[in-house]
Protein backbone atom coordinates (compact mmCIF):
# COMPACT_ATOMS: atom_id res chain seq x y z
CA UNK A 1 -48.98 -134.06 -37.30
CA UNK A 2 -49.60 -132.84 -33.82
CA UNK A 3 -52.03 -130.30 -32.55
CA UNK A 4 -49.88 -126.38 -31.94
CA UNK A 5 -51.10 -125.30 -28.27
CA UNK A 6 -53.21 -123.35 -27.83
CA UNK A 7 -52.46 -120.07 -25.35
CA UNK A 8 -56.27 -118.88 -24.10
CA UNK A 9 -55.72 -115.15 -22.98
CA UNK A 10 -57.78 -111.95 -22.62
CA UNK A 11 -57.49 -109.85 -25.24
CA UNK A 12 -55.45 -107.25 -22.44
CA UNK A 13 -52.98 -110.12 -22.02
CA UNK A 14 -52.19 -110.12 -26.09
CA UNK A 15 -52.47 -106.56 -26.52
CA UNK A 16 -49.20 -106.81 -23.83
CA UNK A 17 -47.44 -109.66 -25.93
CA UNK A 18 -47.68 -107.40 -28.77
CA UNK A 19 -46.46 -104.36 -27.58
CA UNK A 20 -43.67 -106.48 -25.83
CA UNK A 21 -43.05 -108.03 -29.16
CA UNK A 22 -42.91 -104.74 -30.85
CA UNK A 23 -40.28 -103.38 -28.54
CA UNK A 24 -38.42 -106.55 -28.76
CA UNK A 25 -37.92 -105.96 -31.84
CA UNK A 26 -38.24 -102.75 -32.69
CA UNK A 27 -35.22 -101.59 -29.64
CA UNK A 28 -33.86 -104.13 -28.24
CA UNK A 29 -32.46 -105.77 -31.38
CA UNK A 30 -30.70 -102.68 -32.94
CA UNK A 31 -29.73 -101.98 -29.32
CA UNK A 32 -28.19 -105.20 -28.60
CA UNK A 33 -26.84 -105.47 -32.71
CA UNK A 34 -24.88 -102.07 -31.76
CA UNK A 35 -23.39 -103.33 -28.97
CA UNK A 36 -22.11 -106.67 -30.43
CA UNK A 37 -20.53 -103.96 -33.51
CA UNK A 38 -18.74 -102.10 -30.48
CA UNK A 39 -17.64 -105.15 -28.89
CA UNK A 40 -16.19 -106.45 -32.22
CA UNK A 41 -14.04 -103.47 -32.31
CA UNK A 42 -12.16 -104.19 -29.30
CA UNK A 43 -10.42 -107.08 -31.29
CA UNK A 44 -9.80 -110.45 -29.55
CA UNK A 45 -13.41 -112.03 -29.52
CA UNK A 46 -12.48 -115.17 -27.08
CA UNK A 47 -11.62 -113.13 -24.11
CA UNK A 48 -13.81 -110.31 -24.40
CA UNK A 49 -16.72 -110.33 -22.25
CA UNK A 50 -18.78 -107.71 -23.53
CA UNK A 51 -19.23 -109.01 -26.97
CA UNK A 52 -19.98 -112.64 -25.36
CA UNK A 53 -22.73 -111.11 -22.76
CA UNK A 54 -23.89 -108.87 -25.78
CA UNK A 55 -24.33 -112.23 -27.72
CA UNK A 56 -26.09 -113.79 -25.07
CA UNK A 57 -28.80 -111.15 -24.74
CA UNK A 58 -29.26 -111.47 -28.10
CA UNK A 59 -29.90 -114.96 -27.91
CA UNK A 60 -32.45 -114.45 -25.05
CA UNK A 61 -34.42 -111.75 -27.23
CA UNK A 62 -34.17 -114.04 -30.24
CA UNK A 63 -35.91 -117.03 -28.29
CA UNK A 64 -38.14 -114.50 -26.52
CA UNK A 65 -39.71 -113.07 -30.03
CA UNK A 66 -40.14 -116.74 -30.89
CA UNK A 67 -42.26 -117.79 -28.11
CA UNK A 68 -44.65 -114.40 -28.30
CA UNK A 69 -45.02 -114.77 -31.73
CA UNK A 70 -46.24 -118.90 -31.14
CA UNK A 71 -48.39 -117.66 -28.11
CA UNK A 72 -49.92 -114.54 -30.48
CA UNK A 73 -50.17 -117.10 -33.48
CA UNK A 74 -51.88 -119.57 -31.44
CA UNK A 75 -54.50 -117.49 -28.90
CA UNK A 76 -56.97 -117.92 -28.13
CA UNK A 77 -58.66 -115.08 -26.92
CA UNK A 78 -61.45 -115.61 -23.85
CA UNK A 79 -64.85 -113.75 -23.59
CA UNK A 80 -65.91 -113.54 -20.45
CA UNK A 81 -69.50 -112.42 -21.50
CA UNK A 82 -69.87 -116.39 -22.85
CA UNK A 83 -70.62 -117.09 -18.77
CA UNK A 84 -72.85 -116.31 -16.21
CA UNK A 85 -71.82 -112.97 -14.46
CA UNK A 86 -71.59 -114.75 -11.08
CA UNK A 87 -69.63 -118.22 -12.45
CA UNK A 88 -65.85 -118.06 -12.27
CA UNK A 89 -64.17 -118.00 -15.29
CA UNK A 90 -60.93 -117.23 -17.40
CA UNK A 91 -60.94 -113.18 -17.36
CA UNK A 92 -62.75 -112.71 -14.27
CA UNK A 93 -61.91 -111.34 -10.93
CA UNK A 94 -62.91 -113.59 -8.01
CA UNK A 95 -63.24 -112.99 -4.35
CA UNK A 96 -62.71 -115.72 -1.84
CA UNK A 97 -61.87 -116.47 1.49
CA UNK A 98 -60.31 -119.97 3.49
CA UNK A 99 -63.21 -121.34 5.69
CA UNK A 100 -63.27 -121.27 8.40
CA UNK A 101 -62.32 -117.64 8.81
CA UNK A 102 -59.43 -116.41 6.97
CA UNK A 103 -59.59 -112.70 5.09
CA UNK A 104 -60.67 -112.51 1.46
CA UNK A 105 -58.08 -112.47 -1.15
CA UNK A 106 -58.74 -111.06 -4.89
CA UNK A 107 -57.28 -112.55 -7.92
CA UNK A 108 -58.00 -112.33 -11.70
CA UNK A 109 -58.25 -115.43 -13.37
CA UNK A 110 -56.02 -115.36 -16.61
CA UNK A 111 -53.94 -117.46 -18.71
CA UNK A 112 -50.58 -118.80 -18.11
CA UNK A 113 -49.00 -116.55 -20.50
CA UNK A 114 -50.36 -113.66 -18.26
CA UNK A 115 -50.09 -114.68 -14.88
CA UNK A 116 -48.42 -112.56 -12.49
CA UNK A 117 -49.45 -113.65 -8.68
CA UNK A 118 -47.94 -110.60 -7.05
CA UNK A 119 -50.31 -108.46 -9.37
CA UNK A 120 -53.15 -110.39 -8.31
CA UNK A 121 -53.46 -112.62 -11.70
CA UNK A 122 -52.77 -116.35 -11.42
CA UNK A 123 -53.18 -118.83 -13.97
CA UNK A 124 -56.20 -120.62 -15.16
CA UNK A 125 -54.11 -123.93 -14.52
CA UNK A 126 -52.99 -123.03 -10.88
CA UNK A 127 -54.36 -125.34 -8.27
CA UNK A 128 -56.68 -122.61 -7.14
CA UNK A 129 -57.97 -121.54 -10.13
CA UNK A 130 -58.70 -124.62 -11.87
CA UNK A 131 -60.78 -125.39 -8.49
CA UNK A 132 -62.89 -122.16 -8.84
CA UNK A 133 -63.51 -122.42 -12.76
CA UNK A 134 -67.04 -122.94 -13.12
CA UNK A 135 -68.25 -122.51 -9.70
CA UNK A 136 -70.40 -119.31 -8.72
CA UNK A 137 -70.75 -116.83 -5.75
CA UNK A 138 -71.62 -118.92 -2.90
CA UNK A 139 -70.13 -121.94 -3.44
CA UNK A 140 -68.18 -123.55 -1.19
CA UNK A 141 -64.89 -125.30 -2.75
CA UNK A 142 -62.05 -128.04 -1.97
CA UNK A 143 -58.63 -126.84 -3.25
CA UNK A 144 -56.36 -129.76 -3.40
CA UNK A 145 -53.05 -127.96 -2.87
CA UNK A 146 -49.44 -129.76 -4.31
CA UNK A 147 -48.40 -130.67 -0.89
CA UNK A 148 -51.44 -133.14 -0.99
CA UNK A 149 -54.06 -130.93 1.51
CA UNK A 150 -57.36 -129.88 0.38
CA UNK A 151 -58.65 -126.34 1.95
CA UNK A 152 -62.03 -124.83 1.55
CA UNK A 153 -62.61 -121.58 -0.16
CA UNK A 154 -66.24 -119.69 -0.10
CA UNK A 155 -66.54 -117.31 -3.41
CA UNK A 156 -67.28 -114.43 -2.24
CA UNK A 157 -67.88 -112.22 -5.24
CA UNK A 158 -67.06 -112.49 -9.17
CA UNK A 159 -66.40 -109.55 -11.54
């Protein structure tokens, strides 16, 4: 039998999967079950479009609630407090900047189930990330990027 995946996450990020798992649910579903009854009313199912976009929504919501309730069932929630204040970790904001003189840049560290880059959270298994776990204010680190270059990043602060 194989191992279920595990989905490490603060316990903000599953707070969030649960109340997006509770609106799933609790309106979308009747929402999208009404309009699928209205849809049926207008008779001829093959050619009319609102009942099959109404289907497919439902479809997407069904798979949705699936895969928060595997990611809820399976977390596993990180403590930051289990590292050193100043060592980079899942949950923790970090503060860096490209040597040899580029501006700082923020970012929380989270899991993938979280990540949002354009609200500052990337994922623990981002290129960047992954280089920073476990180093500490100070340090100087090589970022292997996907397009095969390394950079250098100085941590700047941890939170």
């Amino acid at each position: 039998m194989s191992e279920e995946k595990t989905f490490p996450m603060t316990l903000e990020g599953k707070t969030s999967l649960e109340q997006e798992l509770d609106n799933l649910i609790a309106v979308q579903r009747p929402e999208i079950t009404k309009r699928i009854q209205i849809a049926r009313s207008y008779g001829d199912l093959s050619e009319n479009s609102e009942y099959q976009s109404a289907k497919d929504e439902q479809a997407f919501v069904e798979g949705r609630i699936q895969t928060i309730r595997k990611m809820i069932e399976n977390a596993e929630i990180i403590d930051v407090a289990d590292t050193a204040s100043d060592e980079v970790s899942l949950g923790k904001t970090v503060t860096f900047k490209e040597l040899p003189d580029e501006e700082a840049e923020t970012y929380t560290i989270v899991g993938s189930v979280e990540a949002d880059p354009l609200s500052g959270k990337i994922s623990n298994e981002s290129p960047m990330a992954n280089a920073l776990i476990n180093h500490k204010v100070g340090d100087t680190v090589d970022v292997p990027l996907p397009n095969g270059i390394n950079i250098k990043v100085e941590i700047l602060s941890v939170k």
